[in-house]
N, C-alpha and C. Protein backbone atom coordinates (compact mmCIF):
# COMPACT_ATOMS: atom_id res chain seq x y z
N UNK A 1 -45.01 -7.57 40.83
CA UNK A 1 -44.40 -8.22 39.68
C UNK A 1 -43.30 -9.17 40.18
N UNK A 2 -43.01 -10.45 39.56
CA UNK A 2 -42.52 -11.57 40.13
C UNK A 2 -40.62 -10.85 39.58
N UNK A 3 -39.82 -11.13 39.97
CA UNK A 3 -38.30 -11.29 39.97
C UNK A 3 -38.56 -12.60 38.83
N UNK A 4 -37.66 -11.96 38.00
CA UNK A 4 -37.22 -13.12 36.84
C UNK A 4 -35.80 -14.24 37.39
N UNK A 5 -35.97 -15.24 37.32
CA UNK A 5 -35.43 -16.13 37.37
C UNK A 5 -34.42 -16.43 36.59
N UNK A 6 -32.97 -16.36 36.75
CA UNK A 6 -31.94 -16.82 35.72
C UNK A 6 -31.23 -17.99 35.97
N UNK A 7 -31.10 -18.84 35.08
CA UNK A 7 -30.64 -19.86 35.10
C UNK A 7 -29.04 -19.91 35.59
N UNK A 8 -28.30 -20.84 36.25
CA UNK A 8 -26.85 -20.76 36.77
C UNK A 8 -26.18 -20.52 35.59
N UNK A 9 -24.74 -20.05 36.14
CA UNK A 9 -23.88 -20.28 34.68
C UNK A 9 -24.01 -19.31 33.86
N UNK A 10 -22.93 -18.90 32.83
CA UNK A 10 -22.63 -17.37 32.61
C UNK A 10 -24.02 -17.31 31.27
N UNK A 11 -24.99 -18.34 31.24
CA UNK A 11 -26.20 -17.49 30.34
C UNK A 11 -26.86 -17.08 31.39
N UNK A 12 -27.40 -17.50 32.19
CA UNK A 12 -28.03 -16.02 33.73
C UNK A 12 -26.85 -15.40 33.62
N UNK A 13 -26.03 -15.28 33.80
CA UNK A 13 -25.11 -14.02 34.10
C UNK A 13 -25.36 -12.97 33.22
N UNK A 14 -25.51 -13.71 31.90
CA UNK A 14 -25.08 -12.43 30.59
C UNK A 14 -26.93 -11.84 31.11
N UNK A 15 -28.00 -12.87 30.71
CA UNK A 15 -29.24 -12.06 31.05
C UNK A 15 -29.96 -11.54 32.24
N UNK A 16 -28.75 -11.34 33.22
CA UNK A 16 -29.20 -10.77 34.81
C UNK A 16 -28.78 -9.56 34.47
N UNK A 17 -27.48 -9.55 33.93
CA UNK A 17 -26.51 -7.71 33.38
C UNK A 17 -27.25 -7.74 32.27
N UNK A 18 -27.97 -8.17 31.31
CA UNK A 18 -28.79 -7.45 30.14
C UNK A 18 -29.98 -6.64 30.99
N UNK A 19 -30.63 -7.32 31.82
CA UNK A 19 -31.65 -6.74 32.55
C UNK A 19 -31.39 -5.51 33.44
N UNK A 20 -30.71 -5.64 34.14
CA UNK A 20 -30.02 -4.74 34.58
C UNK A 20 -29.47 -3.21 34.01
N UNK A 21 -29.03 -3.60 32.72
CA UNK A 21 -28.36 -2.56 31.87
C UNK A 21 -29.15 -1.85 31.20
N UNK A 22 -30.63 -2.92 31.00
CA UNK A 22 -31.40 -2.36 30.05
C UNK A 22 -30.99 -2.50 28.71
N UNK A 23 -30.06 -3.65 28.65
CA UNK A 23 -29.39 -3.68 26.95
C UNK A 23 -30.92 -4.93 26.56
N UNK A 24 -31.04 -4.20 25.50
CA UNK A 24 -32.23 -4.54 24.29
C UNK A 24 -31.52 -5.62 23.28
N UNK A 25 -32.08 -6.61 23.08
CA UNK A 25 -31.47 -7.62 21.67
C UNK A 25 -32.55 -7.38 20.75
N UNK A 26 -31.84 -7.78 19.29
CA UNK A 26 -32.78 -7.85 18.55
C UNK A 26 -34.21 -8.79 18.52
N UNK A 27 -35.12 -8.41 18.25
CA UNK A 27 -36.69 -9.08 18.22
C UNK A 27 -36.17 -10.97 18.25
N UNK A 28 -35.45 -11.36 17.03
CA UNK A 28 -34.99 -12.61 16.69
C UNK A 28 -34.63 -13.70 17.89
N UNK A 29 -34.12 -12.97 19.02
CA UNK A 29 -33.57 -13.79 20.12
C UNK A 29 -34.43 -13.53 21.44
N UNK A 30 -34.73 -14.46 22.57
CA UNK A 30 -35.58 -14.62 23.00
C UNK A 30 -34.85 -14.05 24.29
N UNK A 31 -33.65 -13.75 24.37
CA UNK A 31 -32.41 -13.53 25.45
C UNK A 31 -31.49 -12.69 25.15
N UNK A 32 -30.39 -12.09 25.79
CA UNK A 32 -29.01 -11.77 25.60
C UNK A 32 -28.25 -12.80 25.28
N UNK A 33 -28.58 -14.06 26.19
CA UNK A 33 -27.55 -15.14 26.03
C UNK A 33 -27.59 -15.93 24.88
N UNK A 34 -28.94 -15.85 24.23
CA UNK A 34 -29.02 -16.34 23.09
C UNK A 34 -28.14 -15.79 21.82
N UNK A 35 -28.71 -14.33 21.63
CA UNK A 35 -27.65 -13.78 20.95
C UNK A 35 -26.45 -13.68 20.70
N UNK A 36 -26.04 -13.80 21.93
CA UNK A 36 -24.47 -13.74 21.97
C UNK A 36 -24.02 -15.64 22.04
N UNK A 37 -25.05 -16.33 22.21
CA UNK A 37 -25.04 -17.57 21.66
C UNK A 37 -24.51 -17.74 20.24
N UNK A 38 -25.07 -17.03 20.09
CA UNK A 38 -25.53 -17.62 17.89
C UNK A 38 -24.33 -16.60 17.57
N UNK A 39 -23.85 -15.25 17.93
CA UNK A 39 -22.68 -14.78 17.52
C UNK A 39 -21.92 -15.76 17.72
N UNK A 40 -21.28 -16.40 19.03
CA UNK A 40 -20.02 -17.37 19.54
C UNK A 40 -20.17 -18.59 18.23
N UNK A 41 -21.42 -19.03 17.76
CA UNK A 41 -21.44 -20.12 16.55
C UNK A 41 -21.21 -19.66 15.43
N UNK A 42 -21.63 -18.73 14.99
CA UNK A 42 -20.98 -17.79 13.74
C UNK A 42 -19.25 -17.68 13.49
N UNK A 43 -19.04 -16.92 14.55
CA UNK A 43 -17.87 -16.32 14.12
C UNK A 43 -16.70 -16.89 13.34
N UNK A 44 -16.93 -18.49 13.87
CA UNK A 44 -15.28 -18.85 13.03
C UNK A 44 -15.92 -19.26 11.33
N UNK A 45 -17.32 -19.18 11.18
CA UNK A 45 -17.61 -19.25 9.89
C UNK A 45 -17.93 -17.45 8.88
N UNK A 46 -17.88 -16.55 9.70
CA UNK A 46 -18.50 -15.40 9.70
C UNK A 46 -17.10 -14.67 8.51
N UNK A 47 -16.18 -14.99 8.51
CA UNK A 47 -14.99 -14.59 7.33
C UNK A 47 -15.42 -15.01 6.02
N UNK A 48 -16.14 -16.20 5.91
CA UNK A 48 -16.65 -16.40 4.48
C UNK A 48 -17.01 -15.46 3.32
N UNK A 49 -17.57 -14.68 4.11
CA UNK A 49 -18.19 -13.45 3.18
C UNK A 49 -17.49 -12.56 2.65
N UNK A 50 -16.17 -12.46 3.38
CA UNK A 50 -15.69 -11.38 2.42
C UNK A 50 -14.90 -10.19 3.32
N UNK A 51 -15.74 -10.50 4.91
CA UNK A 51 -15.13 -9.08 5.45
C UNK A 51 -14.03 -10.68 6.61
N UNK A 52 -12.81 -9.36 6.93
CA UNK A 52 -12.60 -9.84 8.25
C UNK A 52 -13.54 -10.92 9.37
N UNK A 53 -12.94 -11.57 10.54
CA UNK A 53 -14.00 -11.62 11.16
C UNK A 53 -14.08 -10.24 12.56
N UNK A 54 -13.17 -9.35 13.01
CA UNK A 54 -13.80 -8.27 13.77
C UNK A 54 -14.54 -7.28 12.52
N UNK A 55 -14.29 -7.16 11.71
CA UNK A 55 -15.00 -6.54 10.62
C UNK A 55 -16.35 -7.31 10.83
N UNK A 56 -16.80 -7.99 10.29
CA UNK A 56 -18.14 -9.04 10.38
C UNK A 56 -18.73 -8.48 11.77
N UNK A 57 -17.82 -8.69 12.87
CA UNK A 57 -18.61 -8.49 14.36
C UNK A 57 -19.10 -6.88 14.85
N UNK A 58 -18.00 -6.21 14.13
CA UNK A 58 -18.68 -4.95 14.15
C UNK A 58 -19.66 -4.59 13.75
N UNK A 59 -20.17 -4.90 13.25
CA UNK A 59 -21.86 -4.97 12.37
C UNK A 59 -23.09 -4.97 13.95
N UNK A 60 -22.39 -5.79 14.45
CA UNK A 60 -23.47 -6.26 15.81
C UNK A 60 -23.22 -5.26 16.84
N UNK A 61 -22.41 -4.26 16.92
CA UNK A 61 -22.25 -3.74 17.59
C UNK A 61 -23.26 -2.15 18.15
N UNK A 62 -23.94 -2.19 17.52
CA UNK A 62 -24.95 -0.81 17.26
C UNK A 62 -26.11 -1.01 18.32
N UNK A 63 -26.51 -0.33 19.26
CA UNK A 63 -27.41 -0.18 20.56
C UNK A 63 -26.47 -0.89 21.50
N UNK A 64 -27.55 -2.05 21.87
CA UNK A 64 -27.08 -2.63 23.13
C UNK A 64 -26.10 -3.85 23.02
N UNK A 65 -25.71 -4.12 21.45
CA UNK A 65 -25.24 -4.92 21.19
C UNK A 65 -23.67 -4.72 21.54
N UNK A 66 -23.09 -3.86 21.73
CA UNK A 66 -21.77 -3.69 22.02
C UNK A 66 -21.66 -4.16 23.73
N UNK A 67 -22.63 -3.50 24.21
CA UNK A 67 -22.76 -3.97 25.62
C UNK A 67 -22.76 -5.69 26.18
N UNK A 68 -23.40 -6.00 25.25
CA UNK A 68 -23.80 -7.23 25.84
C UNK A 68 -23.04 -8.02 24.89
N UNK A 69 -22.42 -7.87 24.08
CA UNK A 69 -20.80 -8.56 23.56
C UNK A 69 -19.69 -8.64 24.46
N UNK A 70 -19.38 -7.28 24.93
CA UNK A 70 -18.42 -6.97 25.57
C UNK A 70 -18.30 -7.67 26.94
N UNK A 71 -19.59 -8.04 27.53
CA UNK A 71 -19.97 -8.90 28.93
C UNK A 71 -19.80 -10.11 28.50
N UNK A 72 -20.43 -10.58 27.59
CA UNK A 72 -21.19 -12.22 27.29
C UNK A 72 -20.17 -12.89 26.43
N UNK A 73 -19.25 -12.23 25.34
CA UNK A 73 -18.53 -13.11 24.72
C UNK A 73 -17.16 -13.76 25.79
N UNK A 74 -16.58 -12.89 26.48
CA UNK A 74 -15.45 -13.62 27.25
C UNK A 74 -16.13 -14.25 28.03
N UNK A 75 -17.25 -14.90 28.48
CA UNK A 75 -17.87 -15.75 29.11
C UNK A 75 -18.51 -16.87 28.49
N UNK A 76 -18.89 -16.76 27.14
CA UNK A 76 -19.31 -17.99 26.70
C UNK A 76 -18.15 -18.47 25.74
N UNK A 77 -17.74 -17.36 24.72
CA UNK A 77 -16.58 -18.29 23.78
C UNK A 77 -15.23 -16.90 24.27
N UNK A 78 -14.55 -17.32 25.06
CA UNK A 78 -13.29 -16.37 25.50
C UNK A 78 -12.44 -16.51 24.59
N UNK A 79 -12.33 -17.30 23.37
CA UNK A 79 -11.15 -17.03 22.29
C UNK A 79 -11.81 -16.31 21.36
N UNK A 80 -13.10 -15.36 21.72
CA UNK A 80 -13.18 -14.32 20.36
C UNK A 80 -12.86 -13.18 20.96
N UNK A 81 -12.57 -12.99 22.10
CA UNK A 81 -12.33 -11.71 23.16
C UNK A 81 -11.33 -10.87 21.93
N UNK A 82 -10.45 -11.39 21.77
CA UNK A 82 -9.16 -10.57 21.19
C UNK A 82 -9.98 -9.91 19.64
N UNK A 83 -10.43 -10.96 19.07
CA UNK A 83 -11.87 -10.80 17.87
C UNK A 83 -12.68 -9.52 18.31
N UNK A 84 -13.61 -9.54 19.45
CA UNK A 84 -14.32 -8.31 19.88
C UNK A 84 -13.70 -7.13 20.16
N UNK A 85 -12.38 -7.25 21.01
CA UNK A 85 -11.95 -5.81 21.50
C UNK A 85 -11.16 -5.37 20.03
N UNK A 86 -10.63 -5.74 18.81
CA UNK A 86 -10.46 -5.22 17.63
C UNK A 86 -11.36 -5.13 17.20
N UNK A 87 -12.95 -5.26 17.45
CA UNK A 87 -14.01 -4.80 16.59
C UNK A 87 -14.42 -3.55 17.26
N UNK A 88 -14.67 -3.29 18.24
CA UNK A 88 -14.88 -2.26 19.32
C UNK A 88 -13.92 -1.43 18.77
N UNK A 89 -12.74 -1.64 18.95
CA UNK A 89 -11.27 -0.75 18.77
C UNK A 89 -11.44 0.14 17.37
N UNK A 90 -12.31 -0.97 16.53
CA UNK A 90 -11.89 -0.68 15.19
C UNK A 90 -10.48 -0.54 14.16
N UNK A 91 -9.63 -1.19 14.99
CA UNK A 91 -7.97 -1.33 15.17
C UNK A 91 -8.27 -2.92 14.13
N UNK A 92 -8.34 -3.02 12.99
CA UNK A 92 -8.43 -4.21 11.80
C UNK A 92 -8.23 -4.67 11.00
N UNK A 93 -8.26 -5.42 10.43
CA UNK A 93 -8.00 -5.47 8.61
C UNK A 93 -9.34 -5.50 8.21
N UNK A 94 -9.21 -4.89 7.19
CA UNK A 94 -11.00 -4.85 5.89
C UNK A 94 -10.41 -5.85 4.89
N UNK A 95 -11.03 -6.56 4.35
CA UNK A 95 -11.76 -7.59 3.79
C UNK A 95 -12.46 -7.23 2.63
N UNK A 96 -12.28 -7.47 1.52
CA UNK A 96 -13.22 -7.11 0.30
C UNK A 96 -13.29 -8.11 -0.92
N UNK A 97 -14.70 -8.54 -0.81
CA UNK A 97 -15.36 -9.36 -1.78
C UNK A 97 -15.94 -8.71 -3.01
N UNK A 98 -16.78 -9.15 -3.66
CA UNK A 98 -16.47 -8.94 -5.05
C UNK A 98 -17.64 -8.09 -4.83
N UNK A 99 -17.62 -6.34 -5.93
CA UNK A 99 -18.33 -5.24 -5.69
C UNK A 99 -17.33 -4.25 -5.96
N UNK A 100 -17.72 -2.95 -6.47
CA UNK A 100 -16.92 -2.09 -6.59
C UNK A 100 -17.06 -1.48 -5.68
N UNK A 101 -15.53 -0.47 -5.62
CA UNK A 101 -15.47 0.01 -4.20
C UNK A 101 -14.59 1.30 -4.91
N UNK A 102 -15.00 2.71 -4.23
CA UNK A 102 -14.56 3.85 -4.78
C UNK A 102 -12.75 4.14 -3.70
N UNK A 103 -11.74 4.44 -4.63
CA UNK A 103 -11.35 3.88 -3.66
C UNK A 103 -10.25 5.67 -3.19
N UNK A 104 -10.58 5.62 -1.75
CA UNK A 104 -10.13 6.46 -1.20
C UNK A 104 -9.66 5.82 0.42
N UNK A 105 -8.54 6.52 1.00
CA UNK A 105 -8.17 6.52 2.32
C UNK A 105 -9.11 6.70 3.41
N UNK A 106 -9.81 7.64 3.14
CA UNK A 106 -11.23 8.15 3.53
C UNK A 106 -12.98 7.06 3.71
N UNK A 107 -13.23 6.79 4.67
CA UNK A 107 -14.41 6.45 4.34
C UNK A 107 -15.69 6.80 3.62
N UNK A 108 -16.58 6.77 3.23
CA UNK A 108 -17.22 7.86 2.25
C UNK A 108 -18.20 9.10 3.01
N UNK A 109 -17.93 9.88 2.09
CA UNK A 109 -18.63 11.27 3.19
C UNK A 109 -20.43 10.79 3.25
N UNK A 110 -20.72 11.71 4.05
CA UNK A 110 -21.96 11.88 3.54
C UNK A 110 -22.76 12.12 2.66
N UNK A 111 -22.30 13.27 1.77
CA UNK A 111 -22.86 13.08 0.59
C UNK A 111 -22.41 12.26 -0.56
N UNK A 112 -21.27 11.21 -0.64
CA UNK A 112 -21.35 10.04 -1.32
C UNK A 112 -22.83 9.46 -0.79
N UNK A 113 -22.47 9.09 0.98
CA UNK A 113 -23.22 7.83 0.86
C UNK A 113 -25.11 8.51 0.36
N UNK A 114 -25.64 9.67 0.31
CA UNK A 114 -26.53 10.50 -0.37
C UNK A 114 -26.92 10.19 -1.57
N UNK A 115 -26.16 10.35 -2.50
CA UNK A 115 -25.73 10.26 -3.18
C UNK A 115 -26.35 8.27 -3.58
N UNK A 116 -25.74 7.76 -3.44
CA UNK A 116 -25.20 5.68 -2.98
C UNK A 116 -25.36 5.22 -1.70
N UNK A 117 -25.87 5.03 -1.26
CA UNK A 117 -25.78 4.20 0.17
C UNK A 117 -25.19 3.04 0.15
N UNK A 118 -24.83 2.67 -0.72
CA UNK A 118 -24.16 0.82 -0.56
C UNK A 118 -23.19 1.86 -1.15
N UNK A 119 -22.47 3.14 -1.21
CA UNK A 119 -21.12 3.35 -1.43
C UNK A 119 -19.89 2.83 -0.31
N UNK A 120 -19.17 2.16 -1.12
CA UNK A 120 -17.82 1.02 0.12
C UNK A 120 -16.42 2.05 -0.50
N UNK A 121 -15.56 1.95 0.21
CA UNK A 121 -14.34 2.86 -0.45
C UNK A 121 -13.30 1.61 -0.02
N UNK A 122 -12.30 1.69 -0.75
CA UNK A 122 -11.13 0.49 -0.58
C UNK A 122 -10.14 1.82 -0.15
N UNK A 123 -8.89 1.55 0.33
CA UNK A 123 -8.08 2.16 0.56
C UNK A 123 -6.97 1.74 -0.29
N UNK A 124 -6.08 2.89 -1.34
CA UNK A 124 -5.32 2.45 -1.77
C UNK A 124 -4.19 1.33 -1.05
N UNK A 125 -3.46 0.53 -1.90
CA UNK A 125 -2.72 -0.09 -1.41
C UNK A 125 -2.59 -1.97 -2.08
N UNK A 126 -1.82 -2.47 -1.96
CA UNK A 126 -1.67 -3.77 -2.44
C UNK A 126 -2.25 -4.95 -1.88
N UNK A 127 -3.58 -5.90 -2.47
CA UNK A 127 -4.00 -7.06 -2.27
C UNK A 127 -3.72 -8.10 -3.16
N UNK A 128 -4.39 -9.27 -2.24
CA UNK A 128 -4.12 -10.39 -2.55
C UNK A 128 -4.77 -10.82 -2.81
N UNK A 129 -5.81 -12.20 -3.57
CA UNK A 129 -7.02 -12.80 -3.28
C UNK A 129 -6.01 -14.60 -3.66
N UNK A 130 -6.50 -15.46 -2.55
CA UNK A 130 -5.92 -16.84 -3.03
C UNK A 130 -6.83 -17.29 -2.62
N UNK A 131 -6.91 -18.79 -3.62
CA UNK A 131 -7.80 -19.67 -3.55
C UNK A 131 -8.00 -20.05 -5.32
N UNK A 132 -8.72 -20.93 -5.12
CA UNK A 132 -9.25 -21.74 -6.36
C UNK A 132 -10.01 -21.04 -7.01
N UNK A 133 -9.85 -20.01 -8.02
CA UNK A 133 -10.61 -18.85 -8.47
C UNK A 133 -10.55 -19.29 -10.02
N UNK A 134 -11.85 -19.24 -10.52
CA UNK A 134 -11.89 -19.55 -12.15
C UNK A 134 -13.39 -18.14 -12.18
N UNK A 135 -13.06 -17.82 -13.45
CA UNK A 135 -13.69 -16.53 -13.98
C UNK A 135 -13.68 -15.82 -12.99
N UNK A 136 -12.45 -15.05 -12.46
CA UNK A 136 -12.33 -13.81 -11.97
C UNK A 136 -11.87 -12.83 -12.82
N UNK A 137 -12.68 -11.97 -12.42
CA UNK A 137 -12.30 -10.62 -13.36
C UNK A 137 -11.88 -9.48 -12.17
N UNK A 138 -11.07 -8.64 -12.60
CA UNK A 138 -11.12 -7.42 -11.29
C UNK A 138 -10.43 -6.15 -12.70
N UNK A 139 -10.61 -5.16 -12.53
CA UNK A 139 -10.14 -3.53 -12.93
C UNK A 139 -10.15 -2.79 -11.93
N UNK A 140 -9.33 -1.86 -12.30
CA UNK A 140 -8.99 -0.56 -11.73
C UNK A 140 -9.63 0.05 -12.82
N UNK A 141 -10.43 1.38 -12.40
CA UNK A 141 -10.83 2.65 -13.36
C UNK A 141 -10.44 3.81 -12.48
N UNK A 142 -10.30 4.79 -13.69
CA UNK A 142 -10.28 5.93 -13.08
C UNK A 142 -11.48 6.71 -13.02
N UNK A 143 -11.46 7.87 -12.42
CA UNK A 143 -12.38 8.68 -11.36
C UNK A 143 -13.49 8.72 -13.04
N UNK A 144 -13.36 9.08 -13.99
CA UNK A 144 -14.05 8.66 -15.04
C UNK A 144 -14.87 7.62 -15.57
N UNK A 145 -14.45 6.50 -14.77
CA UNK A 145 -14.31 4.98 -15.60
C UNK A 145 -13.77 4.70 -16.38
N UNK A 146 -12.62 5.47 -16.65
CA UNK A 146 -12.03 4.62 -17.76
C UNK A 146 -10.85 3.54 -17.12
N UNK A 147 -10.72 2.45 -17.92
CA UNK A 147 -9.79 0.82 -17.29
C UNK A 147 -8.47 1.52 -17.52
N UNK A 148 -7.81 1.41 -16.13
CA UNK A 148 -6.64 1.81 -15.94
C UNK A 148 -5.95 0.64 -16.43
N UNK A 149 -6.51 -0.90 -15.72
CA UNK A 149 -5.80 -2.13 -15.54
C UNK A 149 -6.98 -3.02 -15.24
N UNK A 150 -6.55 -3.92 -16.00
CA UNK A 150 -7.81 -5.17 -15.78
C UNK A 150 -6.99 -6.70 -16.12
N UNK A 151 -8.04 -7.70 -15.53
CA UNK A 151 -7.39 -8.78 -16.20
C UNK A 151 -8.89 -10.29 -15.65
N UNK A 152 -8.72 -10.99 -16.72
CA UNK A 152 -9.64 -11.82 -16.56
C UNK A 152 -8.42 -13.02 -16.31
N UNK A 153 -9.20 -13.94 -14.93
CA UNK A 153 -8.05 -15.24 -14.85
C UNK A 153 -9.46 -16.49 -14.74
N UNK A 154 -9.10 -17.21 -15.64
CA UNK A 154 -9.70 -18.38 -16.02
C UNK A 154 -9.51 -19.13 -15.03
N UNK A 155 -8.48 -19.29 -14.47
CA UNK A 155 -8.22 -20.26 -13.78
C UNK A 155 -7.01 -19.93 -12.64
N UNK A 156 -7.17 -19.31 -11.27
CA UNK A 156 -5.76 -18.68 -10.61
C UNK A 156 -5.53 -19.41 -9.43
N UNK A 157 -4.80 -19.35 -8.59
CA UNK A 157 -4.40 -19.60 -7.42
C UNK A 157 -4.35 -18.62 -6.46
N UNK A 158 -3.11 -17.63 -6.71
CA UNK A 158 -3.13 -15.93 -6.30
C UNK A 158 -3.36 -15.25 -6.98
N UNK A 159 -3.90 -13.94 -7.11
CA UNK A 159 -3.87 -13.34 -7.95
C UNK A 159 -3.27 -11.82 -7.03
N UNK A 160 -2.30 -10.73 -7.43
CA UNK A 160 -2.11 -9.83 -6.70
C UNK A 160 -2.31 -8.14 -7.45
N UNK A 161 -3.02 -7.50 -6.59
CA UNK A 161 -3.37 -6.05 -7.58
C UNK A 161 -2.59 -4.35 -6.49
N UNK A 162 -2.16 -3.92 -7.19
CA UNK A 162 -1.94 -2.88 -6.23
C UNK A 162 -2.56 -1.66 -7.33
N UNK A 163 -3.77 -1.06 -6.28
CA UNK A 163 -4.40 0.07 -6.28
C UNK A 163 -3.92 1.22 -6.12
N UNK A 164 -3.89 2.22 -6.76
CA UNK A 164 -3.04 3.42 -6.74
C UNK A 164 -4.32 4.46 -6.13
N UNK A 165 -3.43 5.89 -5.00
CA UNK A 165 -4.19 6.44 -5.08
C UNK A 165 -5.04 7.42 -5.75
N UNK A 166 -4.75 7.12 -7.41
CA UNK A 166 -4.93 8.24 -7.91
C UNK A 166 -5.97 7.61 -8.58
N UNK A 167 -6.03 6.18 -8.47
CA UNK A 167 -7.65 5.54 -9.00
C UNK A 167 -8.86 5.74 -8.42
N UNK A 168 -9.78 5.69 -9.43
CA UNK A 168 -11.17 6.10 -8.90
C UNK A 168 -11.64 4.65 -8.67
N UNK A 169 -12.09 3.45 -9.18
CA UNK A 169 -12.86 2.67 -8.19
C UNK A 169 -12.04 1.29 -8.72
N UNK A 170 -12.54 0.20 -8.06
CA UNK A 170 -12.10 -1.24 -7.86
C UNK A 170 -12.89 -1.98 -8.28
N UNK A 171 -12.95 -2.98 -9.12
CA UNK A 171 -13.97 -3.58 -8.99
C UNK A 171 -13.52 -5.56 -8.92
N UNK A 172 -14.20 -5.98 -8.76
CA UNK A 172 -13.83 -7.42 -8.75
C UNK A 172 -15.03 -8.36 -8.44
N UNK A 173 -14.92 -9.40 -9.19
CA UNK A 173 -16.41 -9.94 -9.61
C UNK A 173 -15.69 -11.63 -10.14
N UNK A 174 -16.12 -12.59 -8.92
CA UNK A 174 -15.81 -13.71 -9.51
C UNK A 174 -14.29 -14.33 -8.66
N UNK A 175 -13.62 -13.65 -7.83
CA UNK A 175 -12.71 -13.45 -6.97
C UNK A 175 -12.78 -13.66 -5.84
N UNK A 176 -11.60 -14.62 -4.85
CA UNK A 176 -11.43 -14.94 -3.51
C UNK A 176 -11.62 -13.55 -2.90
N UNK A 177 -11.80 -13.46 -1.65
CA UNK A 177 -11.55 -12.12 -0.79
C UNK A 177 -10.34 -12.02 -0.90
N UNK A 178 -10.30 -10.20 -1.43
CA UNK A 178 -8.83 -9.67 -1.35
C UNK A 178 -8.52 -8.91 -0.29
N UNK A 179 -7.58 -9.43 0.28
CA UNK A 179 -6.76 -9.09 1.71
C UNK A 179 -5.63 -8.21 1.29
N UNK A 180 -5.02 -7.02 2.53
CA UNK A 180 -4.19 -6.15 2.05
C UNK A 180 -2.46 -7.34 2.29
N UNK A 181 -1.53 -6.83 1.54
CA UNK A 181 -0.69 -7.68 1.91
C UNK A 181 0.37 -6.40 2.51
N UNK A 182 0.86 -7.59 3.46
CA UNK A 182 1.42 -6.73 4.92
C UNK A 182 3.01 -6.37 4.32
């Protein structure tokens, strides 16, 4: 069997240590270096959605993907390094777009997610959402559903909510990503 050939320059690098490691990419990419290609083009757009961006990157992190992040990103884009080792760390801020979210300190057990699998938990505490927001709605309910606090803004700039822990879920629909405020 012939020795695979890698091209100079840190994409052979990243796919000489993928080979090596035995780190697997998903079906979609034809390489390691590719992958961790198309992450390095993502990322500074990858906050859009709603989460963080080490939040967002943690997602990629499951098999061999932590491996071959951890090699390949400080070699192709070295200003997400600080980005990856808080996704790894899990040391972050969460990020929450519009969806209800049950809200506990706690991530959800197992038998929530049993139960819900798209169950998300917010952690009590005070956010923010800014930006050019028309028909946002957000409530607090309690563990019941019943509206603790709600408010519809036609038209906002900031809008700021502090979640108590004695509320049962969050919801927000129509709203910038709400960030915790520090």
């Amino acid at each position: 069997m012939e020795e695979p050939v890698y091209p100079a320059g840190p994409e052979g690098d990243i796919d000489r240590m993928a080979d090596e490691k035995g780190w697997v990419v998903d079906d979609l990419y034809a390489s390691a270096s590719e992958f961790v290609a198309d992450i390095c083009e993502s990322l500074p757009e990858s906050a859009v959605e709603g989460a963080s961006r080490p939040e967002w990157l943690a997602d990629y992190l499951e098999g061999s993907g932590e491996g071959v992040l951890k090699f390949g990103i400080p070699k192709l884009c070295p200003k997400w390094t600080k980005t990856l080792n808080q996704a790894v760390s899990g040391d972050y801020e969460r990020w929450f777009g519009n969806g209800t979210y049950v809200v506990s300190s706690k991530p959800p057990t197992d038998e929530q997610l049993a139960e819900d699998e798209d169950t998300v938990t917010i952690p009590p505490g005070t956010y923010r959402a800014k930006g050019a927001m028309e028909d946002c709605y957000w409530e607090r309910t309690s563990e019941s559903g019943e509206i603790i606090d709600n408010n519809f803004a036609t038209s906002a700039r900031v809008i700021t909510v502090t979640i108590a822990a004695s509320d049962g879920q969050f919801t927000s629909e129509g709203c910038e990503v709400w960030k915790p405020v520090q």
